[in-house]
ModelCIF file with pLDDT and N, C-alpha, C, O atoms, coordinates in Angstrom:
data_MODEL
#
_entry.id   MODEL 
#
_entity.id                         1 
_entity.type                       polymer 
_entity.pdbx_number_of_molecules   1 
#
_entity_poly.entity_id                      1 
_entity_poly.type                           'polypeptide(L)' 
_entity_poly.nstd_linkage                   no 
_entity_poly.nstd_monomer                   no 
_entity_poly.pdbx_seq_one_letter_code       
;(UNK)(UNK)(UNK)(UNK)(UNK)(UNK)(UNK)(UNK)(UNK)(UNK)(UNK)(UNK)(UNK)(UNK)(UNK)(UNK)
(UNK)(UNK)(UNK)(UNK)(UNK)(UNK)(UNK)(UNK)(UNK)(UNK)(UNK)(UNK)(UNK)(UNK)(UNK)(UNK)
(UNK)(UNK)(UNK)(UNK)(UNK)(UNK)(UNK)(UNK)(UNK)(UNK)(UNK)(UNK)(UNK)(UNK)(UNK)
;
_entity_poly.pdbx_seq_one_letter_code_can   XXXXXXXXXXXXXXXXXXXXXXXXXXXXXXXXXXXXXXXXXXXXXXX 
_entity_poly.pdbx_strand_id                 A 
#
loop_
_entity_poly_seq.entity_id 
_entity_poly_seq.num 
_entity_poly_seq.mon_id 
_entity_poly_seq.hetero 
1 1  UNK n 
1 2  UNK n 
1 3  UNK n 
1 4  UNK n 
1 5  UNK n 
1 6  UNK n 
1 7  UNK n 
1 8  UNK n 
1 9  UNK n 
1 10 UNK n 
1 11 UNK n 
1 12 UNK n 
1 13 UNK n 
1 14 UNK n 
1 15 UNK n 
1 16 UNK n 
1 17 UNK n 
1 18 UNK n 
1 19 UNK n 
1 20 UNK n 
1 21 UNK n 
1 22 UNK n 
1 23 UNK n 
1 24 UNK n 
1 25 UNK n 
1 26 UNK n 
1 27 UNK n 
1 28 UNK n 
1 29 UNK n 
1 30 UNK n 
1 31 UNK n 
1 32 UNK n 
1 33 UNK n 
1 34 UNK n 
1 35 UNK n 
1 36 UNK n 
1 37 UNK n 
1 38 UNK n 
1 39 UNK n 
1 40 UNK n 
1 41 UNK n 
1 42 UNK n 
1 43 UNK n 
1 44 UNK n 
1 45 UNK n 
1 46 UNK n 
1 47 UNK n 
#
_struct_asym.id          A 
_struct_asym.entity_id   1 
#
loop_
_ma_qa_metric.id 
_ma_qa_metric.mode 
_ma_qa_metric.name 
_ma_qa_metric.software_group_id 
_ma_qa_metric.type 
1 global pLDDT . pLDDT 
2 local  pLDDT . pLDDT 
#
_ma_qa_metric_global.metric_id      1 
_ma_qa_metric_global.metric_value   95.00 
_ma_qa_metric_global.model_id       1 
_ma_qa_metric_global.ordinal_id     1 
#
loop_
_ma_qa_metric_local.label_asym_id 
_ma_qa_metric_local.label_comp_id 
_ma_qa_metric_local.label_seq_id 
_ma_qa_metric_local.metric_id 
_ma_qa_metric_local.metric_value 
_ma_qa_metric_local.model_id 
_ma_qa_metric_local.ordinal_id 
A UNK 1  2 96.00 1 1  
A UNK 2  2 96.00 1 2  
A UNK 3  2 96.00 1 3  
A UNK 4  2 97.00 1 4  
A UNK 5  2 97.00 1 5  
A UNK 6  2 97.00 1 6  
A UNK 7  2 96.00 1 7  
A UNK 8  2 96.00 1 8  
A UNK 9  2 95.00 1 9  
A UNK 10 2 93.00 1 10 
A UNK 11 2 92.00 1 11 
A UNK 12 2 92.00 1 12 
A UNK 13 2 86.00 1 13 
A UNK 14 2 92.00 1 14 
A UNK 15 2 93.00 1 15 
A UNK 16 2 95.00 1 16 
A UNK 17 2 96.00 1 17 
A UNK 18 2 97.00 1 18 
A UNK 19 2 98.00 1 19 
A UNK 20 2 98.00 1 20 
A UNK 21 2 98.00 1 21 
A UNK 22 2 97.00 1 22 
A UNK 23 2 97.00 1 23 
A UNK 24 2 94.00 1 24 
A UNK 25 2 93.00 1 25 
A UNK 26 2 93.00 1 26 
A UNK 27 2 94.00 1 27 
A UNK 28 2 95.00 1 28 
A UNK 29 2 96.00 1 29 
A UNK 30 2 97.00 1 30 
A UNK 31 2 98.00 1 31 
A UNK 32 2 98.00 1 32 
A UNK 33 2 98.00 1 33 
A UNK 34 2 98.00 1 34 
A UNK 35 2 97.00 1 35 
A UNK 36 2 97.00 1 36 
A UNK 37 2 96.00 1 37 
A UNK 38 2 95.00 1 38 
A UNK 39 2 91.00 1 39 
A UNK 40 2 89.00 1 40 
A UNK 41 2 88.00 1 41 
A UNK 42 2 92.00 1 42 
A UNK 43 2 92.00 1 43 
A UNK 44 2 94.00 1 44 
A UNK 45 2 96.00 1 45 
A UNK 46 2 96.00 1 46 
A UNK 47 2 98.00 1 47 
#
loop_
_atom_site.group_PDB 
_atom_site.id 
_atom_site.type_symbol 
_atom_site.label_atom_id 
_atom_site.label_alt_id 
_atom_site.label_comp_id 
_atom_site.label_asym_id 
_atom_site.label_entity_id 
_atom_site.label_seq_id 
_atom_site.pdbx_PDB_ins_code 
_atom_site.Cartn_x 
_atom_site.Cartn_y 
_atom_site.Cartn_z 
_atom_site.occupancy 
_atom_site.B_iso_or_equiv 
_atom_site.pdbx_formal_charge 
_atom_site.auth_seq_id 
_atom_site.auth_comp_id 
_atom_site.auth_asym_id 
_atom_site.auth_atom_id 
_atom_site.pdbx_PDB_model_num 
ATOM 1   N N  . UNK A 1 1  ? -44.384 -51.213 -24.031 1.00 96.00 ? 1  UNK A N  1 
ATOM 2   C CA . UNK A 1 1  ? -43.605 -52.275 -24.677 1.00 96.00 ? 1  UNK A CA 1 
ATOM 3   C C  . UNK A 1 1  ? -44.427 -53.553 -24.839 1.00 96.00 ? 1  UNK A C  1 
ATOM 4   O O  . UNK A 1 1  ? -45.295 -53.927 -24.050 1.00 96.00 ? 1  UNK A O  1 
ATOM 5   N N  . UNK A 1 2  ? -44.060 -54.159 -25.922 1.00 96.00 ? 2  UNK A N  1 
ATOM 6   C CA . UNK A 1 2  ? -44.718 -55.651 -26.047 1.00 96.00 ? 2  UNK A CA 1 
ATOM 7   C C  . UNK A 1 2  ? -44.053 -56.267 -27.416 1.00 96.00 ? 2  UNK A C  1 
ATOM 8   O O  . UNK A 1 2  ? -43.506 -55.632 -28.318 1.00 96.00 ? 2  UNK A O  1 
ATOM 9   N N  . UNK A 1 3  ? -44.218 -57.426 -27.334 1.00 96.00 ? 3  UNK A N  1 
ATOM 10  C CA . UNK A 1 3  ? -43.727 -58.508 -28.408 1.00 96.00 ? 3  UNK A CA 1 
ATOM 11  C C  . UNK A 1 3  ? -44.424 -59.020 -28.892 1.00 96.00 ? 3  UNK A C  1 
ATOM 12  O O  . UNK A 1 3  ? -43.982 -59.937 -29.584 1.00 96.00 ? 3  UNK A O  1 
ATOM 13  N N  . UNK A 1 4  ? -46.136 -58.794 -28.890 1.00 97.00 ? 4  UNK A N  1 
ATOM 14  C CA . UNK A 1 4  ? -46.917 -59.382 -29.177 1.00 97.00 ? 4  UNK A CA 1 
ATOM 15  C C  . UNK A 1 4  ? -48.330 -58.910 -28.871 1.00 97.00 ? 4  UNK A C  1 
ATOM 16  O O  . UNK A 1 4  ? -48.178 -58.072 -27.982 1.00 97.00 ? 4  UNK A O  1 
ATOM 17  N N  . UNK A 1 5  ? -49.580 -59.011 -29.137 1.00 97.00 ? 5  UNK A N  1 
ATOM 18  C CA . UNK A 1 5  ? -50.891 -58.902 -29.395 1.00 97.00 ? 5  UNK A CA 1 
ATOM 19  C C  . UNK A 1 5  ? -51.857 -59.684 -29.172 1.00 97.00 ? 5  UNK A C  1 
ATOM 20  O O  . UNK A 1 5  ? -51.742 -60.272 -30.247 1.00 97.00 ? 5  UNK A O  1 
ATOM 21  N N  . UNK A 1 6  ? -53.073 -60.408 -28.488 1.00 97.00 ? 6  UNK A N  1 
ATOM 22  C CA . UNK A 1 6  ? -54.004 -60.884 -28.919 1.00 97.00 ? 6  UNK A CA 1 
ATOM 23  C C  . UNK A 1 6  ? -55.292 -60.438 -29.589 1.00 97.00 ? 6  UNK A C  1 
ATOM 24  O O  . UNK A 1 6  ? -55.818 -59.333 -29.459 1.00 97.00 ? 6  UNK A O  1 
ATOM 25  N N  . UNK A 1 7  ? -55.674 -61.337 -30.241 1.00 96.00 ? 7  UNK A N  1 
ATOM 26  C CA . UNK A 1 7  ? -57.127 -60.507 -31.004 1.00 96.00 ? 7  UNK A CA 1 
ATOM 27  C C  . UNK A 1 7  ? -57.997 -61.951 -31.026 1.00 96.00 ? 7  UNK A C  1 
ATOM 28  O O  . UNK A 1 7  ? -57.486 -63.049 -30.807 1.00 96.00 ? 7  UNK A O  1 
ATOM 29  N N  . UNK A 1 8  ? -59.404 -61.721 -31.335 1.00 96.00 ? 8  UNK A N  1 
ATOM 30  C CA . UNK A 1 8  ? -60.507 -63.316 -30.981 1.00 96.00 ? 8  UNK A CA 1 
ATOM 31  C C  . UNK A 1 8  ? -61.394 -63.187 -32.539 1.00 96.00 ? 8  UNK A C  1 
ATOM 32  O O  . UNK A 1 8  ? -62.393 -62.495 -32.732 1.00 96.00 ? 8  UNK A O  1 
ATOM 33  N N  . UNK A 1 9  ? -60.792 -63.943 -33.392 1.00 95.00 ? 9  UNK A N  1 
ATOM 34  C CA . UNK A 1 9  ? -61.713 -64.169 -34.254 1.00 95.00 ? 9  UNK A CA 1 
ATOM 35  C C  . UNK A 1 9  ? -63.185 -65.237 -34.520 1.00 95.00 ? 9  UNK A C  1 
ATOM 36  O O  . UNK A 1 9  ? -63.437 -66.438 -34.433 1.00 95.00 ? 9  UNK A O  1 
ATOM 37  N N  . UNK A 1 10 ? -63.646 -64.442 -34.750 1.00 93.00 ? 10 UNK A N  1 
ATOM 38  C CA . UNK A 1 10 ? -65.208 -65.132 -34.883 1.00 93.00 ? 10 UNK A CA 1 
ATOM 39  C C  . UNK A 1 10 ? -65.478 -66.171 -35.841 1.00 93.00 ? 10 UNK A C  1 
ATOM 40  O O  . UNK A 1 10 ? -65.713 -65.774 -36.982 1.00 93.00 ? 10 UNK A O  1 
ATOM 41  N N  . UNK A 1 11 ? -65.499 -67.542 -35.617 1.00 92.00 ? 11 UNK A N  1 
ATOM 42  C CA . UNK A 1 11 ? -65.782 -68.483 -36.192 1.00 92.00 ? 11 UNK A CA 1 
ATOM 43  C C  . UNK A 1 11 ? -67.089 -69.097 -36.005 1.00 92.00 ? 11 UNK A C  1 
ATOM 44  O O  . UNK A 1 11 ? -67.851 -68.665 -35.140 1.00 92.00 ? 11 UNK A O  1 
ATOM 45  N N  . UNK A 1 12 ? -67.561 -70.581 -37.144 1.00 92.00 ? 12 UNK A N  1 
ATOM 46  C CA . UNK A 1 12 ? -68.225 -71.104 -36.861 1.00 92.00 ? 12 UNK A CA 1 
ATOM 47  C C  . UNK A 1 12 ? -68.328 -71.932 -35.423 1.00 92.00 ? 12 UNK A C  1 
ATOM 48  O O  . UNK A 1 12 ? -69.457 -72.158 -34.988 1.00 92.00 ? 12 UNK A O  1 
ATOM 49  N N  . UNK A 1 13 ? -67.179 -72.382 -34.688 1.00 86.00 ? 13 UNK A N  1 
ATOM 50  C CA . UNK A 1 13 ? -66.958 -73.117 -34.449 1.00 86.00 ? 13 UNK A CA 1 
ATOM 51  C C  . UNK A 1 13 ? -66.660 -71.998 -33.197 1.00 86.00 ? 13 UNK A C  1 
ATOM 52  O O  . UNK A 1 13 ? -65.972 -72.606 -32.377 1.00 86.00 ? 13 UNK A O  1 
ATOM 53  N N  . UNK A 1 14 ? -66.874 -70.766 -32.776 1.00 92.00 ? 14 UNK A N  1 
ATOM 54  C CA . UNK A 1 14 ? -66.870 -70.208 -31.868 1.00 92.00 ? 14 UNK A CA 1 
ATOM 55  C C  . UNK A 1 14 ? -65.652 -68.695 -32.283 1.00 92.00 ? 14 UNK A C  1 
ATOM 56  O O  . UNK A 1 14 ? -65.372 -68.220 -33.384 1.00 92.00 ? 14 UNK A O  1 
ATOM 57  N N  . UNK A 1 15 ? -65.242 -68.355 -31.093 1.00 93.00 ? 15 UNK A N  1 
ATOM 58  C CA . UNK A 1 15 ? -64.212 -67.582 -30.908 1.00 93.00 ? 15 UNK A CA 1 
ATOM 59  C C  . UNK A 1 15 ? -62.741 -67.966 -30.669 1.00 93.00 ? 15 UNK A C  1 
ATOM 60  O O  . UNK A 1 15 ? -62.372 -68.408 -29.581 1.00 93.00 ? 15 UNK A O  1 
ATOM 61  N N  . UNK A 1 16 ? -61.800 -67.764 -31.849 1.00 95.00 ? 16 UNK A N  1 
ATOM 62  C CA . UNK A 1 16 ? -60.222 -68.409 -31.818 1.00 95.00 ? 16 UNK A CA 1 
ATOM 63  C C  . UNK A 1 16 ? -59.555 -67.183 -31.928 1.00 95.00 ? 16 UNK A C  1 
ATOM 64  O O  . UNK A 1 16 ? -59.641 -66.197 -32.659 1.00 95.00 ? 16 UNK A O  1 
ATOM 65  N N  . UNK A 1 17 ? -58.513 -67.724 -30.500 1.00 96.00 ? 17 UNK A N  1 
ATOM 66  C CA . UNK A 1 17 ? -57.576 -66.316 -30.429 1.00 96.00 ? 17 UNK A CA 1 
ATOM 67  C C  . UNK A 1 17 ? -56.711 -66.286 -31.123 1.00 96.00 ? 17 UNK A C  1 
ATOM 68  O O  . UNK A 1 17 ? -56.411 -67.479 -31.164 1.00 96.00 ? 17 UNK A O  1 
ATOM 69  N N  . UNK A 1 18 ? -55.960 -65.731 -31.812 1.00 97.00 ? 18 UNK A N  1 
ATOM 70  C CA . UNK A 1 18 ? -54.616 -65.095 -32.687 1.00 97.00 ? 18 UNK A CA 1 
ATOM 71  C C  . UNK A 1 18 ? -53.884 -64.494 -32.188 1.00 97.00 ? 18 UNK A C  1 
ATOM 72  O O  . UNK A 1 18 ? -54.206 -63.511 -31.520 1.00 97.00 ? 18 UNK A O  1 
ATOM 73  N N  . UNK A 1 19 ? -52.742 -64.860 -32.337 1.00 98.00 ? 19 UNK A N  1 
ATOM 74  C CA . UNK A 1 19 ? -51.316 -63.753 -31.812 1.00 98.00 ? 19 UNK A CA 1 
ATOM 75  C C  . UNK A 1 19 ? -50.697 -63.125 -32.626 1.00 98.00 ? 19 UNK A C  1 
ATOM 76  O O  . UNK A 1 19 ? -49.949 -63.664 -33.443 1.00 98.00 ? 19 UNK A O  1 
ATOM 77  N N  . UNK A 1 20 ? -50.907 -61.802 -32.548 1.00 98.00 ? 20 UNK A N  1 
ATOM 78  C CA . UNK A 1 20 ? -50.139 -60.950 -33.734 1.00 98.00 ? 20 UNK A CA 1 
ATOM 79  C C  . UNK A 1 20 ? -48.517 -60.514 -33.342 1.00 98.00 ? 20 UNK A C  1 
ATOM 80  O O  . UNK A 1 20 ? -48.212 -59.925 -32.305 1.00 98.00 ? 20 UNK A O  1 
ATOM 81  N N  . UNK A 1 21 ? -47.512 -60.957 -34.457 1.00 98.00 ? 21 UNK A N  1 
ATOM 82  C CA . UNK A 1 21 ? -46.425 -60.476 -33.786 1.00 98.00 ? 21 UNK A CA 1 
ATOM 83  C C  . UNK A 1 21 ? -45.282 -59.966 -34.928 1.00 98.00 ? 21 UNK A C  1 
ATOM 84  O O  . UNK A 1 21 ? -45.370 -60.607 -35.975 1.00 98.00 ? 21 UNK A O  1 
ATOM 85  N N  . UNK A 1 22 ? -44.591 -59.286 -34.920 1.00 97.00 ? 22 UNK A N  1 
ATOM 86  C CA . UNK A 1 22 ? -43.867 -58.446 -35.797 1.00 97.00 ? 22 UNK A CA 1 
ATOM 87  C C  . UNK A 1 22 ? -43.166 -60.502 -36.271 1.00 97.00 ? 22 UNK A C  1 
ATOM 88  O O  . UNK A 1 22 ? -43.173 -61.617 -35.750 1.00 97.00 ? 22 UNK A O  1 
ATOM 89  N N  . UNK A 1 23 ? -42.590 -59.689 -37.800 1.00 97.00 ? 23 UNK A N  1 
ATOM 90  C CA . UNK A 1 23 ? -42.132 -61.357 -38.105 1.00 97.00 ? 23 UNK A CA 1 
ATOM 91  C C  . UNK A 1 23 ? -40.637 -61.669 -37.757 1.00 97.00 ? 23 UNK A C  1 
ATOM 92  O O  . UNK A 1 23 ? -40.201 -62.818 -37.838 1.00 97.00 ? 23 UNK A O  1 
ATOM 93  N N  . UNK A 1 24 ? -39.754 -60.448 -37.311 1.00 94.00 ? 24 UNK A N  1 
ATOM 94  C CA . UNK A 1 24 ? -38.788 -60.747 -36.637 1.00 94.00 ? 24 UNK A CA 1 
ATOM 95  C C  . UNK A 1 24 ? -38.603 -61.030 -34.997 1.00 94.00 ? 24 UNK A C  1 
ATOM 96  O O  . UNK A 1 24 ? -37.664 -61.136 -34.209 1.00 94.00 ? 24 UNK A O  1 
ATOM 97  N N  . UNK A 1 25 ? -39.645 -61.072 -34.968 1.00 93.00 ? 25 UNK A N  1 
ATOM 98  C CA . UNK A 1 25 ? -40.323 -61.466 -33.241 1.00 93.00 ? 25 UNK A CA 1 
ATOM 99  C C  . UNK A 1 25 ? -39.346 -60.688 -32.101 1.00 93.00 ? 25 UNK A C  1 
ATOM 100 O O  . UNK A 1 25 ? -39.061 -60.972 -30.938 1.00 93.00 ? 25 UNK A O  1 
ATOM 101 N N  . UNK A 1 26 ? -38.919 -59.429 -33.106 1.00 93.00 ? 26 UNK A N  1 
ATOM 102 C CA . UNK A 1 26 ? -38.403 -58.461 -31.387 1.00 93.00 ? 26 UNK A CA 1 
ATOM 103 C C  . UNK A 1 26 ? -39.388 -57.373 -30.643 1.00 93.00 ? 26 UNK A C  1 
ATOM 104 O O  . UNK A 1 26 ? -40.461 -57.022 -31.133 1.00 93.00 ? 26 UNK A O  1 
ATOM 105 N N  . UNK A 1 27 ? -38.970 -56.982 -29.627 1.00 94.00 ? 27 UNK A N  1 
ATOM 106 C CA . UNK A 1 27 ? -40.148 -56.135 -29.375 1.00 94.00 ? 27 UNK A CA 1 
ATOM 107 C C  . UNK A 1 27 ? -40.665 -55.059 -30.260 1.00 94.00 ? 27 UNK A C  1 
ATOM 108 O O  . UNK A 1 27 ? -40.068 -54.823 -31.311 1.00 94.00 ? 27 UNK A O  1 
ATOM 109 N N  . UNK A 1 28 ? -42.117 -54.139 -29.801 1.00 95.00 ? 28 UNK A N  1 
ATOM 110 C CA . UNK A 1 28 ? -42.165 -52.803 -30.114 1.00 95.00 ? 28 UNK A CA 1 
ATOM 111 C C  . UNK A 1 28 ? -42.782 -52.182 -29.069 1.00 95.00 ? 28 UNK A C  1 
ATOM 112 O O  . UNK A 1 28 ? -42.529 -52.385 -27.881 1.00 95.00 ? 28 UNK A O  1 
ATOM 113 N N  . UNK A 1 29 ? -43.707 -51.316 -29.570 1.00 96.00 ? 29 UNK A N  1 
ATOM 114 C CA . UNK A 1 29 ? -44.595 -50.542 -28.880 1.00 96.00 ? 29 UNK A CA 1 
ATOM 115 C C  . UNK A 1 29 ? -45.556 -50.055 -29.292 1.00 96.00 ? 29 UNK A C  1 
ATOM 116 O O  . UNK A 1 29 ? -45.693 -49.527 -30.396 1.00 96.00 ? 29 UNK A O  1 
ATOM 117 N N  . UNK A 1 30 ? -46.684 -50.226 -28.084 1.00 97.00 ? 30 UNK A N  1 
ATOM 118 C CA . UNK A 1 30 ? -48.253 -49.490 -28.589 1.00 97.00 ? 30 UNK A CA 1 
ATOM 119 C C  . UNK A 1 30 ? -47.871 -47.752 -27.923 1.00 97.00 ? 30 UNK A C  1 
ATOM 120 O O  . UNK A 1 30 ? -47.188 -47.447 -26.946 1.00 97.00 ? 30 UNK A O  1 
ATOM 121 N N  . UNK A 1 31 ? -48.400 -47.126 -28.613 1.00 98.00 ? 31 UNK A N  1 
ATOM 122 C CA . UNK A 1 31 ? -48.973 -45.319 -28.723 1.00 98.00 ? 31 UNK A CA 1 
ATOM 123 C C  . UNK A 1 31 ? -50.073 -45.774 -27.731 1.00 98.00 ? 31 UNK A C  1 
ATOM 124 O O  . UNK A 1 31 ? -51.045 -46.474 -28.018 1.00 98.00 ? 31 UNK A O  1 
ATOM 125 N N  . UNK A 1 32 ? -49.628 -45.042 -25.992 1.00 98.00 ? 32 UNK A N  1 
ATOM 126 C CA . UNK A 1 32 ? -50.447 -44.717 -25.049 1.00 98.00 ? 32 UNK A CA 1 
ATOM 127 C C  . UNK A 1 32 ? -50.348 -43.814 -24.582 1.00 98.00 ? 32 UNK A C  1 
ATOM 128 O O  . UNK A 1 32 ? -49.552 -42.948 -24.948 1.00 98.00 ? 32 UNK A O  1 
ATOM 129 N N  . UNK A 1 33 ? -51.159 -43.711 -23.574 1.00 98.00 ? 33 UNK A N  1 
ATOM 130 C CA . UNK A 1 33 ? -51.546 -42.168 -22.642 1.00 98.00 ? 33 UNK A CA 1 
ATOM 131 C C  . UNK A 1 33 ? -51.852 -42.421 -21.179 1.00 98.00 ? 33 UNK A C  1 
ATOM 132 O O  . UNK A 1 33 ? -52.814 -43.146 -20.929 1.00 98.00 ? 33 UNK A O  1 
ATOM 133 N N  . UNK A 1 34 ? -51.378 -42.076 -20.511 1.00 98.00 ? 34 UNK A N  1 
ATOM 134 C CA . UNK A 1 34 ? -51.185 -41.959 -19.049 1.00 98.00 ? 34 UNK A CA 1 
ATOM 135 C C  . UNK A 1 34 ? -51.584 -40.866 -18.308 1.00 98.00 ? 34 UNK A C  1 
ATOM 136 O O  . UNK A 1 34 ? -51.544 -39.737 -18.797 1.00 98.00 ? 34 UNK A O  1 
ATOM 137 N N  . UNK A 1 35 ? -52.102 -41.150 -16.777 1.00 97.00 ? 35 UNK A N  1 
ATOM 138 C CA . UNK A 1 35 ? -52.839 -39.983 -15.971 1.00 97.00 ? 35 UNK A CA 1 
ATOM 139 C C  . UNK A 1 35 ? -52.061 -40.418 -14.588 1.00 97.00 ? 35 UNK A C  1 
ATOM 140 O O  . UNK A 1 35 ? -51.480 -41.501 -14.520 1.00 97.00 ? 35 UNK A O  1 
ATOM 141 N N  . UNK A 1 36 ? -52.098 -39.431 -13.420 1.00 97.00 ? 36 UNK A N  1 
ATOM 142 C CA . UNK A 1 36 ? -51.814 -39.590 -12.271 1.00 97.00 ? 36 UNK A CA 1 
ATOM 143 C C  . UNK A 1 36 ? -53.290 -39.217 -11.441 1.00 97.00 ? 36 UNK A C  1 
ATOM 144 O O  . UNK A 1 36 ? -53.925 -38.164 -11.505 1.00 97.00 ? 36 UNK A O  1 
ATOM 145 N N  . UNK A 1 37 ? -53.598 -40.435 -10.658 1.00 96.00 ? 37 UNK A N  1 
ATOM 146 C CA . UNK A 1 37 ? -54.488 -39.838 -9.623  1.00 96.00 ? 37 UNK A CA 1 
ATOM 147 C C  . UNK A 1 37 ? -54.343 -40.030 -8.064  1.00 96.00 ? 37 UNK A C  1 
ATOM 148 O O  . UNK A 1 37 ? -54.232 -41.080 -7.431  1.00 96.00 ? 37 UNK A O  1 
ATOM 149 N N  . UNK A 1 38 ? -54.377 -38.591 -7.576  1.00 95.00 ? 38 UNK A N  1 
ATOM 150 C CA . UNK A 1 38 ? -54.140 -38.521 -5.746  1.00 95.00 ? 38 UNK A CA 1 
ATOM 151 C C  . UNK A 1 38 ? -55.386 -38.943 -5.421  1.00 95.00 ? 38 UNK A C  1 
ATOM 152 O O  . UNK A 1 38 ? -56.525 -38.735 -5.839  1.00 95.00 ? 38 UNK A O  1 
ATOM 153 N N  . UNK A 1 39 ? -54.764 -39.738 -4.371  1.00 91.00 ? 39 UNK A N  1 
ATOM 154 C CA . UNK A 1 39 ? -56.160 -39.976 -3.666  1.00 91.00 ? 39 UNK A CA 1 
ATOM 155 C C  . UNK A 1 39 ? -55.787 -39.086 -2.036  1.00 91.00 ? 39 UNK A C  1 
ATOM 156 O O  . UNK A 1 39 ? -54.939 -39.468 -1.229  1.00 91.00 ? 39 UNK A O  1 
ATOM 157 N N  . UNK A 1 40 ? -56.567 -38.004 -1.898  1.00 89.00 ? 40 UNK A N  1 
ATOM 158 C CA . UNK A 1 40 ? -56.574 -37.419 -0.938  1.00 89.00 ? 40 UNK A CA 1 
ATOM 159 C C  . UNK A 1 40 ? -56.707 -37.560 0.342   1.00 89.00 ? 40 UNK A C  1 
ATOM 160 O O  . UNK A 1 40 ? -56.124 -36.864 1.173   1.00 89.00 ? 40 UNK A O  1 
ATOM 161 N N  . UNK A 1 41 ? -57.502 -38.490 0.594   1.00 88.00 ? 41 UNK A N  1 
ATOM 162 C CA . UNK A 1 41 ? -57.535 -38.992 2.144   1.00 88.00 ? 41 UNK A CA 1 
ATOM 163 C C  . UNK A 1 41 ? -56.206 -39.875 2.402   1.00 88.00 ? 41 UNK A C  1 
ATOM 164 O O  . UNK A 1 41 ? -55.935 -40.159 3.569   1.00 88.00 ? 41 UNK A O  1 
ATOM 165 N N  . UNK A 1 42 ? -55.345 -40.329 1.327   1.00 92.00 ? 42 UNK A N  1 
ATOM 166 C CA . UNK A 1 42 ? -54.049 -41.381 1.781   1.00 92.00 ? 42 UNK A CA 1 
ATOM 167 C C  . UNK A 1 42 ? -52.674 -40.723 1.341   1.00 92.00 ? 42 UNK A C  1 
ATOM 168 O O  . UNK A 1 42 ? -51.560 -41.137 1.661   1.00 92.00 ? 42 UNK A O  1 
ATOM 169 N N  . UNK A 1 43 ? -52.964 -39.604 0.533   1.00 92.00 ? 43 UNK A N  1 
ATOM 170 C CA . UNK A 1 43 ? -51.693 -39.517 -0.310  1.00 92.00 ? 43 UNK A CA 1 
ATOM 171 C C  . UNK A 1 43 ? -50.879 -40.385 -1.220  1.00 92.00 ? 43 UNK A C  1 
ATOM 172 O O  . UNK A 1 43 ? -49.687 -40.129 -1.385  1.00 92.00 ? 43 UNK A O  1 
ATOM 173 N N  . UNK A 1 44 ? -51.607 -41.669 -1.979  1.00 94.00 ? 44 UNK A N  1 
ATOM 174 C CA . UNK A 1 44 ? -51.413 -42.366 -2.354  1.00 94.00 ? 44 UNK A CA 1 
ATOM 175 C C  . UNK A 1 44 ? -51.762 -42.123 -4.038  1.00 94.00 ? 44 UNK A C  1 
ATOM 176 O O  . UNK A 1 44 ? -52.910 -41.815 -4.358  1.00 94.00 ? 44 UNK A O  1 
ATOM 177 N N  . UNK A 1 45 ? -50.705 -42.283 -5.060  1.00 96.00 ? 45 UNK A N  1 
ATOM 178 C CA . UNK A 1 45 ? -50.722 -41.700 -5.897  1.00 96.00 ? 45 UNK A CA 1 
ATOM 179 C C  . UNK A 1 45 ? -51.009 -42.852 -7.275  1.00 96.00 ? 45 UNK A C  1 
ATOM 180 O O  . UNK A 1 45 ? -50.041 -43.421 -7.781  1.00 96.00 ? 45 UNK A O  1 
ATOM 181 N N  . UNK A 1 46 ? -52.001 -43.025 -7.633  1.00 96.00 ? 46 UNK A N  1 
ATOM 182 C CA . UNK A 1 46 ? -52.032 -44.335 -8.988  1.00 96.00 ? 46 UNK A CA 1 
ATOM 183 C C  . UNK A 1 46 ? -51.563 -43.924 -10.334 1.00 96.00 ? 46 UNK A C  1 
ATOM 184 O O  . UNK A 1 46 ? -52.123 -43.081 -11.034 1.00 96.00 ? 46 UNK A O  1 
ATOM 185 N N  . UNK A 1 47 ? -50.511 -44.574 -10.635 1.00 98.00 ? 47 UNK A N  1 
ATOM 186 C CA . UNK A 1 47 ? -50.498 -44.241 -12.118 1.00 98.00 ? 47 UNK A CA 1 
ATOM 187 C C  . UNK A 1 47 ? -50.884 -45.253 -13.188 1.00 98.00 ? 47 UNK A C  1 
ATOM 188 O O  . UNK A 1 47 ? -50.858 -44.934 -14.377 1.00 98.00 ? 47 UNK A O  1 
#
């Protein structure tokens, strides 16, 4: 989920960040991918 984006455009004058955001400013969503990893000596599980 998110409502919003940053991105750093390259200027003369350096790097200026931008906020990208739908123009009815409600949420959406980015297309991700997820893993589980055990850590064996704790049983402690990261997702």
């Amino acid at each position: 989920p998110a409502d919003g984006f940053f991105e750093w455009k390259v200027t003369d004058h350096g790097k200026v960040p931008h906020r990208i955001t739908m123009k009815d400013g409600d949420l959406f969503s980015f297309a991700g991918l997820w893993d589980e990893w055990l850590d064996k000596s704790t049983g402690e599980i990261i997702n």
